[in-house]
C-alpha atoms as a PDB file:
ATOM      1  CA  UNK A   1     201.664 275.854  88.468  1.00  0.00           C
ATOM      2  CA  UNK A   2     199.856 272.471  88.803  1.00  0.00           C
ATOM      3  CA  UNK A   3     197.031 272.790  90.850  1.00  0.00           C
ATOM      4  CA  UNK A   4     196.418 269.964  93.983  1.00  0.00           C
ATOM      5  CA  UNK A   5     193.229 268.353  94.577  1.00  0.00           C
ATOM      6  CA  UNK A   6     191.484 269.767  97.333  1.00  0.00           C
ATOM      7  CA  UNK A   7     190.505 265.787  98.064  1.00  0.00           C
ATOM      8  CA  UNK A   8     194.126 265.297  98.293  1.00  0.00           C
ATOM      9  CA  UNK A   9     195.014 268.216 100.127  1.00  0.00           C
ATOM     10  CA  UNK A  10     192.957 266.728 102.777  1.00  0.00           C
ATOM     11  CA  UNK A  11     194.111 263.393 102.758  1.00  0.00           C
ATOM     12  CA  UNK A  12     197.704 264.764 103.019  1.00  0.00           C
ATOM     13  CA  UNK A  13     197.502 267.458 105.938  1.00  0.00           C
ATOM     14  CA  UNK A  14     195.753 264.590 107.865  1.00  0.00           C
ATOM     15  CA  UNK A  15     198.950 262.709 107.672  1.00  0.00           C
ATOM     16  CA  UNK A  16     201.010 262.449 110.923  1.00  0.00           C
ATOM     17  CA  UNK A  17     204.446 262.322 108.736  1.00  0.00           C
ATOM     18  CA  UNK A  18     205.569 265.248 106.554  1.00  0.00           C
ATOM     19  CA  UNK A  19     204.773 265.215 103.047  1.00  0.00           C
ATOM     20  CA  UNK A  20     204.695 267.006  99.749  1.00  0.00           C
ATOM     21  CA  UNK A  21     203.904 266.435  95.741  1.00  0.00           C
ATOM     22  CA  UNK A  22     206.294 267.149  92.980  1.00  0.00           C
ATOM     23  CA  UNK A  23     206.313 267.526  89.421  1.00  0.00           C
ATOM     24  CA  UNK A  24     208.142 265.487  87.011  1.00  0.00           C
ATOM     25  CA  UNK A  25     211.077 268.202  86.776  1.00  0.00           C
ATOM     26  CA  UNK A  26     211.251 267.970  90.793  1.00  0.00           C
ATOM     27  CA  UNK A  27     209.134 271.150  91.955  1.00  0.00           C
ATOM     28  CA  UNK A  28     207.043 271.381  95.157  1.00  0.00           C
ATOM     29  CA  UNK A  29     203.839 271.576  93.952  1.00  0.00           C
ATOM     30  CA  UNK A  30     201.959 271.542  97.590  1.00  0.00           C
ATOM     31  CA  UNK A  31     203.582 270.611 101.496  1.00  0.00           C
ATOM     32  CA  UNK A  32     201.167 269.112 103.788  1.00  0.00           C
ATOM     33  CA  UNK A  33     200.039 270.380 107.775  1.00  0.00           C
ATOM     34  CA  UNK A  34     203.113 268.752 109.260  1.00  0.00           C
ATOM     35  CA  UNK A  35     205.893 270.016 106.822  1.00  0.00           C
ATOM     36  CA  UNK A  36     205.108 273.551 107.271  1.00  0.00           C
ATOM     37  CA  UNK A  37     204.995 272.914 110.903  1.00  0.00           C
ATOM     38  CA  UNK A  38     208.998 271.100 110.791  1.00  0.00           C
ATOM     39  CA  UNK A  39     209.438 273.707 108.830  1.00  0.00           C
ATOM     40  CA  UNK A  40     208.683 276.565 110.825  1.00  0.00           C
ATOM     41  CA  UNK A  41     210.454 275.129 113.928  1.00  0.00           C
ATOM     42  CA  UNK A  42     213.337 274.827 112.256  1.00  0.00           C
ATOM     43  CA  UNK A  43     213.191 278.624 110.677  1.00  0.00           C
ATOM     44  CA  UNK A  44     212.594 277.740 107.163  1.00  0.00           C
ATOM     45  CA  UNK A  45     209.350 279.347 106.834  1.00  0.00           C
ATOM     46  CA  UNK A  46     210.440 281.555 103.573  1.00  0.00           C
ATOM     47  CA  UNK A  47     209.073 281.847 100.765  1.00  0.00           C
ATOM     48  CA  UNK A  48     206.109 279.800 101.412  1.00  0.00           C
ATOM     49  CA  UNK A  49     207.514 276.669 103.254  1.00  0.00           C
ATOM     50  CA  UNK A  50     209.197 275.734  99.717  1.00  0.00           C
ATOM     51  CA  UNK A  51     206.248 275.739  97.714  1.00  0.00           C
ATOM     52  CA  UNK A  52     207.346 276.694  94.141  1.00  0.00           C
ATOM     53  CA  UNK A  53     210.591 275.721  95.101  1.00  0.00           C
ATOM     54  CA  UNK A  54     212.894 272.561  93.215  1.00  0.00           C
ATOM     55  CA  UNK A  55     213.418 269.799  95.192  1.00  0.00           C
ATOM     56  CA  UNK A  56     216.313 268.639  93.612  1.00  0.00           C
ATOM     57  CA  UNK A  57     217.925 271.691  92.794  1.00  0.00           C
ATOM     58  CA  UNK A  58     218.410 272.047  96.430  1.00  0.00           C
ATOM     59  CA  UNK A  59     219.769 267.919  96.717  1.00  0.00           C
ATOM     60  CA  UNK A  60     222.229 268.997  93.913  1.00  0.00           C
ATOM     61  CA  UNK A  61     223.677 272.306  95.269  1.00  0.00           C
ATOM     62  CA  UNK A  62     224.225 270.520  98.906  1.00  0.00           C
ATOM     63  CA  UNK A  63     227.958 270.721 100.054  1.00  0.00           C
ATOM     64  CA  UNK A  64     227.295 270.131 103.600  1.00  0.00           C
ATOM     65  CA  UNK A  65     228.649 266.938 105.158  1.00  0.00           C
ATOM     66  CA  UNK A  66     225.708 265.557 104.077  1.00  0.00           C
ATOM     67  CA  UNK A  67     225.823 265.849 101.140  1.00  0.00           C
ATOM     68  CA  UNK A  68     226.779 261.595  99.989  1.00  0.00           C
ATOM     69  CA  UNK A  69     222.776 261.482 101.290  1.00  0.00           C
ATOM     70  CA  UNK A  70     221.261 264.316  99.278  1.00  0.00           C
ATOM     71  CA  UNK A  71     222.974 262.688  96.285  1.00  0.00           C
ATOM     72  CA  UNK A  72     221.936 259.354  96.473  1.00  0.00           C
ATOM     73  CA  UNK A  73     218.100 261.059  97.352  1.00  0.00           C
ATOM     74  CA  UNK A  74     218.220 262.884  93.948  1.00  0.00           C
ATOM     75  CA  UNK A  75     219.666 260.010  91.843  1.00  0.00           C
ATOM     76  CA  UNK A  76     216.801 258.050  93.435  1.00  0.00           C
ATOM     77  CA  UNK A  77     214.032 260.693  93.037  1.00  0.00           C
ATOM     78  CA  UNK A  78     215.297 261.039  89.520  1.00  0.00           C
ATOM     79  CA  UNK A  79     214.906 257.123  89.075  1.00  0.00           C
ATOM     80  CA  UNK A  80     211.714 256.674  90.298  1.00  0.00           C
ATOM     81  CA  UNK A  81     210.516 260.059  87.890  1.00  0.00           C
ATOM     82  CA  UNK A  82     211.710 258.332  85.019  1.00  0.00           C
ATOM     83  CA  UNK A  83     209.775 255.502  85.991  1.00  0.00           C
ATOM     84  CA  UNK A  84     213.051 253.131  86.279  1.00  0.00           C
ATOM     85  CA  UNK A  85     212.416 251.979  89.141  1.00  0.00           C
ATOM     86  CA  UNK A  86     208.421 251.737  91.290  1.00  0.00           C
ATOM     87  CA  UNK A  87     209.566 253.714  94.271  1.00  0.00           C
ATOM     88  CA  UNK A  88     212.239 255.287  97.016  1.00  0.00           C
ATOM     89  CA  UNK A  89     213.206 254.506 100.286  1.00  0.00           C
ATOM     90  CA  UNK A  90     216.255 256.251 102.123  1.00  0.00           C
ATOM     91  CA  UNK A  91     216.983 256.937 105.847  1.00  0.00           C
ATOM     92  CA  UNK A  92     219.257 259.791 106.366  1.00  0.00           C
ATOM     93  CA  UNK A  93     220.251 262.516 108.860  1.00  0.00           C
ATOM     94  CA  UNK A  94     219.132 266.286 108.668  1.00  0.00           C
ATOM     95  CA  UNK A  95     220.962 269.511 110.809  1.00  0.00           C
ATOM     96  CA  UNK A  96     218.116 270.891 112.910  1.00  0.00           C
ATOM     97  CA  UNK A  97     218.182 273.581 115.575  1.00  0.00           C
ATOM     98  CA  UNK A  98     217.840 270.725 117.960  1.00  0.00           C
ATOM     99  CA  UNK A  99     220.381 269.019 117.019  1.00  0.00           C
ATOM    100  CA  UNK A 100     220.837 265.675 114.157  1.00  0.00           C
ATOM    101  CA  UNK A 101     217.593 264.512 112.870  1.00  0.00           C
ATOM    102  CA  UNK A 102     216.751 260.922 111.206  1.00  0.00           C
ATOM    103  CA  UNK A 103     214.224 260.972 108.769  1.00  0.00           C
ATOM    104  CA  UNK A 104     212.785 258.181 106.418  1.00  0.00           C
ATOM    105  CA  UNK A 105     211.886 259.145 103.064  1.00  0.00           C
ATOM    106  CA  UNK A 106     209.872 257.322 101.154  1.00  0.00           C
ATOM    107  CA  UNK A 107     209.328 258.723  97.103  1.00  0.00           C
ATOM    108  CA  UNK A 108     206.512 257.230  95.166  1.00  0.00           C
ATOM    109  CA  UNK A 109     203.780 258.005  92.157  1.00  0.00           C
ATOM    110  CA  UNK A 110     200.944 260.134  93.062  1.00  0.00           C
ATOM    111  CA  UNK A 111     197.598 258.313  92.292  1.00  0.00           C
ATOM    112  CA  UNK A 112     195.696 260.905  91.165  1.00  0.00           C
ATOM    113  CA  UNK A 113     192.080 261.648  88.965  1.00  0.00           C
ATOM    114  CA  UNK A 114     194.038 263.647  87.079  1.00  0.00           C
ATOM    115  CA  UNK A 115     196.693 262.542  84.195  1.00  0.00           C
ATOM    116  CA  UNK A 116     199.156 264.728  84.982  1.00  0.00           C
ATOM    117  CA  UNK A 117     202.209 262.408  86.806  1.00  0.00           C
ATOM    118  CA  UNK A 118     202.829 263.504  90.474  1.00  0.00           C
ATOM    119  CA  UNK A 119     204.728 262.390  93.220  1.00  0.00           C
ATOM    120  CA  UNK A 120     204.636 261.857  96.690  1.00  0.00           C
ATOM    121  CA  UNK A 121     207.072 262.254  99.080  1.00  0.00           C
ATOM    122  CA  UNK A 122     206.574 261.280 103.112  1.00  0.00           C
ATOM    123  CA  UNK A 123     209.435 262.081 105.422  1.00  0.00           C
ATOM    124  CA  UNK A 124     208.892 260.371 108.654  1.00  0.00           C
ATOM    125  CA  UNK A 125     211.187 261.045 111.820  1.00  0.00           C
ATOM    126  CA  UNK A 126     212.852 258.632 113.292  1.00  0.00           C
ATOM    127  CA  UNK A 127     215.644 259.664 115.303  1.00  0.00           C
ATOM    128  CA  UNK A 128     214.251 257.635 118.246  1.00  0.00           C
ATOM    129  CA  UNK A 129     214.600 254.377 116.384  1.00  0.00           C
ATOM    130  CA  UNK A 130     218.142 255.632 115.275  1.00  0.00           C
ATOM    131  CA  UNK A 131     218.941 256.392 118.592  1.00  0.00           C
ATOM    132  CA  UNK A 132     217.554 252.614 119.528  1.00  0.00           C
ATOM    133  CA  UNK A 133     219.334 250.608 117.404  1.00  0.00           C
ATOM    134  CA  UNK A 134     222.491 252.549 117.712  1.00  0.00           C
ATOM    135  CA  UNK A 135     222.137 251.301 121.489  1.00  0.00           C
ATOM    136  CA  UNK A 136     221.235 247.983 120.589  1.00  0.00           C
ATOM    137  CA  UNK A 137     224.315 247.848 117.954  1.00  0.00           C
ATOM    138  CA  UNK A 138     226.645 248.872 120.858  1.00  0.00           C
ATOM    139  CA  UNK A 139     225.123 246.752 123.469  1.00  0.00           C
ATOM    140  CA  UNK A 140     225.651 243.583 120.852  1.00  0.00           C
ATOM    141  CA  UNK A 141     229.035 244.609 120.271  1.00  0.00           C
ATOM    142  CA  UNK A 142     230.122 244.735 124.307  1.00  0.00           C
ATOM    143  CA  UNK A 143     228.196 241.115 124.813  1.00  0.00           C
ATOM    144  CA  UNK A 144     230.044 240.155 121.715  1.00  0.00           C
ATOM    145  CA  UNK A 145     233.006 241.230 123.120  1.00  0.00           C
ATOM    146  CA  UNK A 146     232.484 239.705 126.497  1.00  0.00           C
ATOM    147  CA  UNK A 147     231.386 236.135 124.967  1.00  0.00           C
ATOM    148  CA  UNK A 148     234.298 236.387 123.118  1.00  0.00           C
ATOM    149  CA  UNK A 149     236.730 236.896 125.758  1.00  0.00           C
ATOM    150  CA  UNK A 150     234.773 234.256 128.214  1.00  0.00           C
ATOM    151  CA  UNK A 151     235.238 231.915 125.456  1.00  0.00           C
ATOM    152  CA  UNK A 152     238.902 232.782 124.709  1.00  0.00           C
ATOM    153  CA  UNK A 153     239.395 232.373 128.626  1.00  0.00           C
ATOM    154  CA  UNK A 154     237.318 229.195 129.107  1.00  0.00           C
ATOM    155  CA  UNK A 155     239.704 228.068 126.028  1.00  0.00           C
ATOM    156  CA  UNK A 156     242.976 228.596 127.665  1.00  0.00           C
ATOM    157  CA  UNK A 157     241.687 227.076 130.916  1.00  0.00           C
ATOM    158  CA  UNK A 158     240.709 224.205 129.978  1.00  0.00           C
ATOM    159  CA  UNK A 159     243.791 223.889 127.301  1.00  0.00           C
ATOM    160  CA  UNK A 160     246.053 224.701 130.849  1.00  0.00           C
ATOM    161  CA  UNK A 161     243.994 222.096 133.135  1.00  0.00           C
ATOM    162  CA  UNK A 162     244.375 219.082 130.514  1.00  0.00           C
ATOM    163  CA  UNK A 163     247.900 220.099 129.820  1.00  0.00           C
ATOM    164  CA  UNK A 164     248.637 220.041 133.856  1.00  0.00           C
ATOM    165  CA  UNK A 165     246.802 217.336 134.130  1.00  0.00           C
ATOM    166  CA  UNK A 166     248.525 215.198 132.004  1.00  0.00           C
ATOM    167  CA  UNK A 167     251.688 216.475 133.214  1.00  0.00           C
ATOM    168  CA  UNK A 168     251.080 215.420 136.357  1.00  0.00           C
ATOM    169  CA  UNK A 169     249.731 211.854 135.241  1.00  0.00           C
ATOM    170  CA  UNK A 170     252.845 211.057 133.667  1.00  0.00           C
ATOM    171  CA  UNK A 171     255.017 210.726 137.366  1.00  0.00           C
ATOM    172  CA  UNK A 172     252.333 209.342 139.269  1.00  0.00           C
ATOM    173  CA  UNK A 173     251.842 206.653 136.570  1.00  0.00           C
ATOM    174  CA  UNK A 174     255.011 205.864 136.977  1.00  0.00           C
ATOM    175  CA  UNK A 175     254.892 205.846 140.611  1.00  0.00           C
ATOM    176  CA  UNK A 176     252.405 203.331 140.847  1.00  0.00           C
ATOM    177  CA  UNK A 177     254.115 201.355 138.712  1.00  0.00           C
ATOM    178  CA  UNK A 178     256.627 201.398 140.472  1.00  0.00           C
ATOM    179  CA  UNK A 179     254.772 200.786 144.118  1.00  0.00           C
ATOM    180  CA  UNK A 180     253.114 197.202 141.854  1.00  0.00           C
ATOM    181  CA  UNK A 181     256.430 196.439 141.342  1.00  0.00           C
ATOM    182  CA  UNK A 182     257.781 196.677 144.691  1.00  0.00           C
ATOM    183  CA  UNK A 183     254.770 194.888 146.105  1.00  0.00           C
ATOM    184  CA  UNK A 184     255.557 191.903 144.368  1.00  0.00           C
ATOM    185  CA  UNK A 185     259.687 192.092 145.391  1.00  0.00           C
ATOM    186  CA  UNK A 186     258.969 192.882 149.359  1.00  0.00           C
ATOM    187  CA  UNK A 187     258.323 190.125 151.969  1.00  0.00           C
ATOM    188  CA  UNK A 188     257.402 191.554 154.880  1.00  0.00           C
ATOM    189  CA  UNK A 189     253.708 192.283 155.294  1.00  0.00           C
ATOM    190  CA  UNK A 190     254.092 195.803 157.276  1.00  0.00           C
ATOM    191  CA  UNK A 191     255.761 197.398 154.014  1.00  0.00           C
ATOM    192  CA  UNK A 192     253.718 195.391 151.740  1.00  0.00           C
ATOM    193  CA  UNK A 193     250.891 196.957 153.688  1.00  0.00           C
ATOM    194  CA  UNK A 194     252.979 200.822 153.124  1.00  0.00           C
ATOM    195  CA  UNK A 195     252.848 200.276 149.983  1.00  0.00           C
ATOM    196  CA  UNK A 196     249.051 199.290 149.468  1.00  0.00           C
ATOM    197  CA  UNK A 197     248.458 202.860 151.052  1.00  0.00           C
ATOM    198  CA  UNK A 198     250.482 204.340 148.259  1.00  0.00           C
ATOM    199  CA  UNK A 199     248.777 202.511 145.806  1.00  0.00           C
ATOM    200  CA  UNK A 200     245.353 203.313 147.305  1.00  0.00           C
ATOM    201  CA  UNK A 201     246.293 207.153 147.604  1.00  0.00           C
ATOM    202  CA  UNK A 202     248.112 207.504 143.977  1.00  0.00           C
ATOM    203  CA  UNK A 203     244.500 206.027 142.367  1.00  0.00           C
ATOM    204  CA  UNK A 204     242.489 208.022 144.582  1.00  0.00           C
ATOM    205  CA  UNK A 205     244.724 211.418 142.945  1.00  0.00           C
ATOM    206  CA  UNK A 206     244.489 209.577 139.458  1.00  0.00           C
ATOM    207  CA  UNK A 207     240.775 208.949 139.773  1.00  0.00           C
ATOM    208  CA  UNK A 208     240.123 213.502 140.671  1.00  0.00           C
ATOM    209  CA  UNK A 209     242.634 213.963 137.821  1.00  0.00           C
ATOM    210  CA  UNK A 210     240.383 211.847 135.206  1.00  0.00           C
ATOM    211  CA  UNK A 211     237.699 213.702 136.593  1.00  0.00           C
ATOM    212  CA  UNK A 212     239.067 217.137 135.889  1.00  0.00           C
ATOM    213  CA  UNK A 213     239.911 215.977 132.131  1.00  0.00           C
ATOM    214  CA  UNK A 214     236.573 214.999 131.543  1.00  0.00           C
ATOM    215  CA  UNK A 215     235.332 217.957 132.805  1.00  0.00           C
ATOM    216  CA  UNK A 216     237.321 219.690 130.351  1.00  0.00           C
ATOM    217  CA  UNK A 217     236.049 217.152 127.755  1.00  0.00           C
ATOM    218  CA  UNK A 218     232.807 217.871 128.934  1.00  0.00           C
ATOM    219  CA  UNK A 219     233.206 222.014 128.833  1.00  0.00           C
ATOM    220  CA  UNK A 220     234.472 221.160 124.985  1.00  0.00           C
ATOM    221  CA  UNK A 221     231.648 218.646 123.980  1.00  0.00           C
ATOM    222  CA  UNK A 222     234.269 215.780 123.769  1.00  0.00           C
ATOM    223  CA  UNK A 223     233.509 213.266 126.381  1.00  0.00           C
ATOM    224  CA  UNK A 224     232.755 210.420 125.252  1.00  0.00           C
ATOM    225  CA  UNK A 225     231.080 206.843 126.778  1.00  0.00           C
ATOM    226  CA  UNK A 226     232.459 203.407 126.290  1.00  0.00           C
ATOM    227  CA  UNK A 227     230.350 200.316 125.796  1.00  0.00           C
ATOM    228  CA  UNK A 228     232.611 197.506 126.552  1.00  0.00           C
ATOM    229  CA  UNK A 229     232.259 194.591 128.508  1.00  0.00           C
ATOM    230  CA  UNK A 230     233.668 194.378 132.239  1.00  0.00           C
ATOM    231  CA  UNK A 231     233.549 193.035 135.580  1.00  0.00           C
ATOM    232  CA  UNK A 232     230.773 194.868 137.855  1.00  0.00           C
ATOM    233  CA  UNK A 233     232.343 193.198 140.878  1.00  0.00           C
ATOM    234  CA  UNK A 234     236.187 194.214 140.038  1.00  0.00           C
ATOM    235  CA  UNK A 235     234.973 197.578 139.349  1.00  0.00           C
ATOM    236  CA  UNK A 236     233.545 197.791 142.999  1.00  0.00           C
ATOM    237  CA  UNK A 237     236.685 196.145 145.191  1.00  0.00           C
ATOM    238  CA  UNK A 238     239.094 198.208 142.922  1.00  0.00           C
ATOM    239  CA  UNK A 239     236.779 201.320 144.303  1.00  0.00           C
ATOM    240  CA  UNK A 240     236.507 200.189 147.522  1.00  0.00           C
ATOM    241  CA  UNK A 241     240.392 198.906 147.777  1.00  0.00           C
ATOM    242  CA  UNK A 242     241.108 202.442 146.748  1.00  0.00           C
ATOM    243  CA  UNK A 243     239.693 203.949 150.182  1.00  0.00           C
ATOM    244  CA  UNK A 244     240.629 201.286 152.414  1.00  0.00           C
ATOM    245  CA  UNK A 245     243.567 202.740 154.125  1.00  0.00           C
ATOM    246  CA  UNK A 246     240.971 206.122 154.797  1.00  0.00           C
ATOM    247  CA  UNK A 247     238.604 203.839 156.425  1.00  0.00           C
ATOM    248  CA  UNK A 248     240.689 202.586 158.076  1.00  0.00           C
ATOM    249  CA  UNK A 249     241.827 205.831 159.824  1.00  0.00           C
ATOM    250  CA  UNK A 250     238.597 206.893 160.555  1.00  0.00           C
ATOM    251  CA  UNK A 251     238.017 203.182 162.183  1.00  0.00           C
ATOM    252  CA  UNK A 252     234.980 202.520 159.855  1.00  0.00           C
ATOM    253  CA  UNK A 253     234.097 199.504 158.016  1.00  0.00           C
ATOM    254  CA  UNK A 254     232.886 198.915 154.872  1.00  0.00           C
ATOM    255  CA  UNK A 255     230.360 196.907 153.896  1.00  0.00           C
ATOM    256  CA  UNK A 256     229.673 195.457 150.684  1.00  0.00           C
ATOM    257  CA  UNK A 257     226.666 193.135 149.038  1.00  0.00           C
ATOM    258  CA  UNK A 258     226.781 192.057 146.058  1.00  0.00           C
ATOM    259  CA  UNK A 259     223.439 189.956 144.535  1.00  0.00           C
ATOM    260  CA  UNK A 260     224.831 186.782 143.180  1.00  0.00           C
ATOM    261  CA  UNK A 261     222.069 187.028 140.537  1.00  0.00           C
ATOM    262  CA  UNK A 262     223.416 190.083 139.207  1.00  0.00           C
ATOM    263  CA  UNK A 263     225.996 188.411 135.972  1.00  0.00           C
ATOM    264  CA  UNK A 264     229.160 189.676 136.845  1.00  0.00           C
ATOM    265  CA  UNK A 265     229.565 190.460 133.378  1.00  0.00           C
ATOM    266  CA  UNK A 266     228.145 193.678 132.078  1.00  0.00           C
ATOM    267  CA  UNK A 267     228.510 196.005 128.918  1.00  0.00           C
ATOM    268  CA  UNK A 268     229.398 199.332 129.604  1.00  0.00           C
ATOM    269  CA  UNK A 269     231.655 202.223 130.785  1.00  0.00           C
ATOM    270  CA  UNK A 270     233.788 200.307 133.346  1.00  0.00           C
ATOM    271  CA  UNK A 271     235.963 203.854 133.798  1.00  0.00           C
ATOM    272  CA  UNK A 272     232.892 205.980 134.219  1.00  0.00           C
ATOM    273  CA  UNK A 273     231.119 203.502 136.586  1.00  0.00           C
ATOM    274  CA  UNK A 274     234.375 203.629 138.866  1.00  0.00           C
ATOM    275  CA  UNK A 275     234.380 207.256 139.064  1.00  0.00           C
ATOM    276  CA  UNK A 276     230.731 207.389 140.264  1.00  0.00           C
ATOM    277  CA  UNK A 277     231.852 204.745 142.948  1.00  0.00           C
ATOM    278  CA  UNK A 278     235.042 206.600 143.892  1.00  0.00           C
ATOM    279  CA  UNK A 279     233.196 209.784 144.292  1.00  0.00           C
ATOM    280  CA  UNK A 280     230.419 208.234 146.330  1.00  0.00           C
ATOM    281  CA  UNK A 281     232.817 206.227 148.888  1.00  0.00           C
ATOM    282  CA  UNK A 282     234.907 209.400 148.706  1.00  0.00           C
ATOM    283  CA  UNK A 283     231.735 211.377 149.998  1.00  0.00           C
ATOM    284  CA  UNK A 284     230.261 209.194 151.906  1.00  0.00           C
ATOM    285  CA  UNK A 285     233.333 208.598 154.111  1.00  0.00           C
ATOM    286  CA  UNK A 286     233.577 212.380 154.236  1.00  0.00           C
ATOM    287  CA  UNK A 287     230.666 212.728 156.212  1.00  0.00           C
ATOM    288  CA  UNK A 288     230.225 209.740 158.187  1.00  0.00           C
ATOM    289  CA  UNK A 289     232.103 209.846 161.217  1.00  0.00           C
ATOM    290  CA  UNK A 290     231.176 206.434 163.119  1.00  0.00           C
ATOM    291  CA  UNK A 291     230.156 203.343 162.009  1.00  0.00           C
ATOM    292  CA  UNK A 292     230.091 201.866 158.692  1.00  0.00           C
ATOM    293  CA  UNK A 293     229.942 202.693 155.098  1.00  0.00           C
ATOM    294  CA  UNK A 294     227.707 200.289 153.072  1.00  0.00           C
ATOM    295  CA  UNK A 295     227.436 199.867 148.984  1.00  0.00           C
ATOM    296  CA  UNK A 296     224.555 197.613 147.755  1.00  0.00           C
ATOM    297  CA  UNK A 297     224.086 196.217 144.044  1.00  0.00           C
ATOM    298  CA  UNK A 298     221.218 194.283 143.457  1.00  0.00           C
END
């Protein structure tokens, strides 16, 4: 039997992983410090921690259920023997008193003084790192899961609120359509004043229904701005007109200042400017319980 450098005997029982060199026709020619100690714990001491022994005689007769790994170790052994291919690398799972092992085995030409080929081969446990990234695979799956389902949820919501929405903008469109119209047919300054309320309330509704379909256009990445030109000072009295029957009930006044420098002309969002306003006169009257309520535009 080929005889191991004593230089390389050395250099291998040094090694924290276990190792051992094999001919070209798959023999254990020497095992290494930490083999013979796996091997020991895991009663396979006999004869000689496998010294003499063929490496891939033992990969071929396996019938266990492992034995899809112990092929694809001996067709790569064999390759890298043959010098088809520069080296092996396999992780795969070994029976051990202690229950399923990981090892990584790593299969490689021997560099050597000598000119006889050899071969080394380095298991290296790593059932910990198995045991890891099984973990982490699961883990990723759940929070794949659950992003998935928040999505699918946060779908169906917002599919549901614009739907409702838009059900529900249909009939009060309609009603103050019909409120303008009767405003213009109805004399008497009491009603007229009825139906200004209406009016006032139905765009106060319309203006938190806009508001929940562009948050929905938000939640989708779909709102858009307009830049159009409009009327900064129409934009305000329709906001403020919009409120005046609440003011009113509270008894506060509103107050409004206007700079006549400002151009009453403007390019922008007219729709998104009066939802700002309606939301600040909406909160502002909500908290201010005497007194007035006062927008400034300089």
């Amino acid at each position: 039997m080929i005889e191991i450098d004593s230089a390389i005997a050395l250099t291998l029982d040094s090694l924290n992983p276990e190792a051992a060199v094999l001919s070209t026709t798959g023999d254990i020619l020497f095992v290494n410090r930490r083999w013979k100690e796996f091997a020991g714990a895991n009663g396979m001491r006999a004869p000689d921690f496998g010294v003499g022994e063929n490496y891939l005689f033992y990969c071929d007769q396996d019938n266990s259920r492992y034995r899809e790994y112990s092929e694809q170790i001996a067709e790569g052994l064999r390759a890298v023997i043959a010098g088809v291919r520069p080296e092996f690398y396999i992780e795969y799972p070994c029976p051990s008193p202690r229950g399923e092992q990981w090892f990584a085995l790593r299969f490689n030409p021997l560099q050597h003084a000598d000119e006889t080929p050899l071969f080394l081969m380095v298991h290296d446990e790593i059932t910990a790192k198995v045991i890891s990234m099984r973990h982490l695979k699961e883990t990723n799956e759940i929070l794949r899961e659950s992003r998935d389902r928040a999505e699918a949820a946060s779908h169906y919501k917002s599919k549901f609120v614009a739907t409702l929405s838009h059900e529900i903008r249909t009939p009060l469109n309609a009603i103050l359509g019909l409120t303008d119209i009767l405003h213009g047919e109805i004399e008497q300054n009491e009603h007229r004043q009825y139906l200004e309320h209406v009016q006032n309330a139905g765009s106060i509704l319309l203006n938190l229904l806009n508001d929940i379909l562009d948050l929905t256009r938000l939640e989708q990445g779909k709102l858009q701005l307009q830049n159009t030109p409009f009327s900064v000072r129409h934009s305000i009295l329709n906001s403020v007109l919009a409120y005046r029957y609440l003011v009113e009930r509270k008894g506060l006044q509103f107050n409004v200042h206007i700079n006549d420098r400002l151009p009453d002309m403007l390019y922008g969002d007219a729709f998104r400017l009066n939802q700002i306003l309606s939301n600040l006169i909406s909160n502002a009257l909500k908290f201010t319980r005497a007194g007035e309520v006062k927008i400034e535009l300089d």
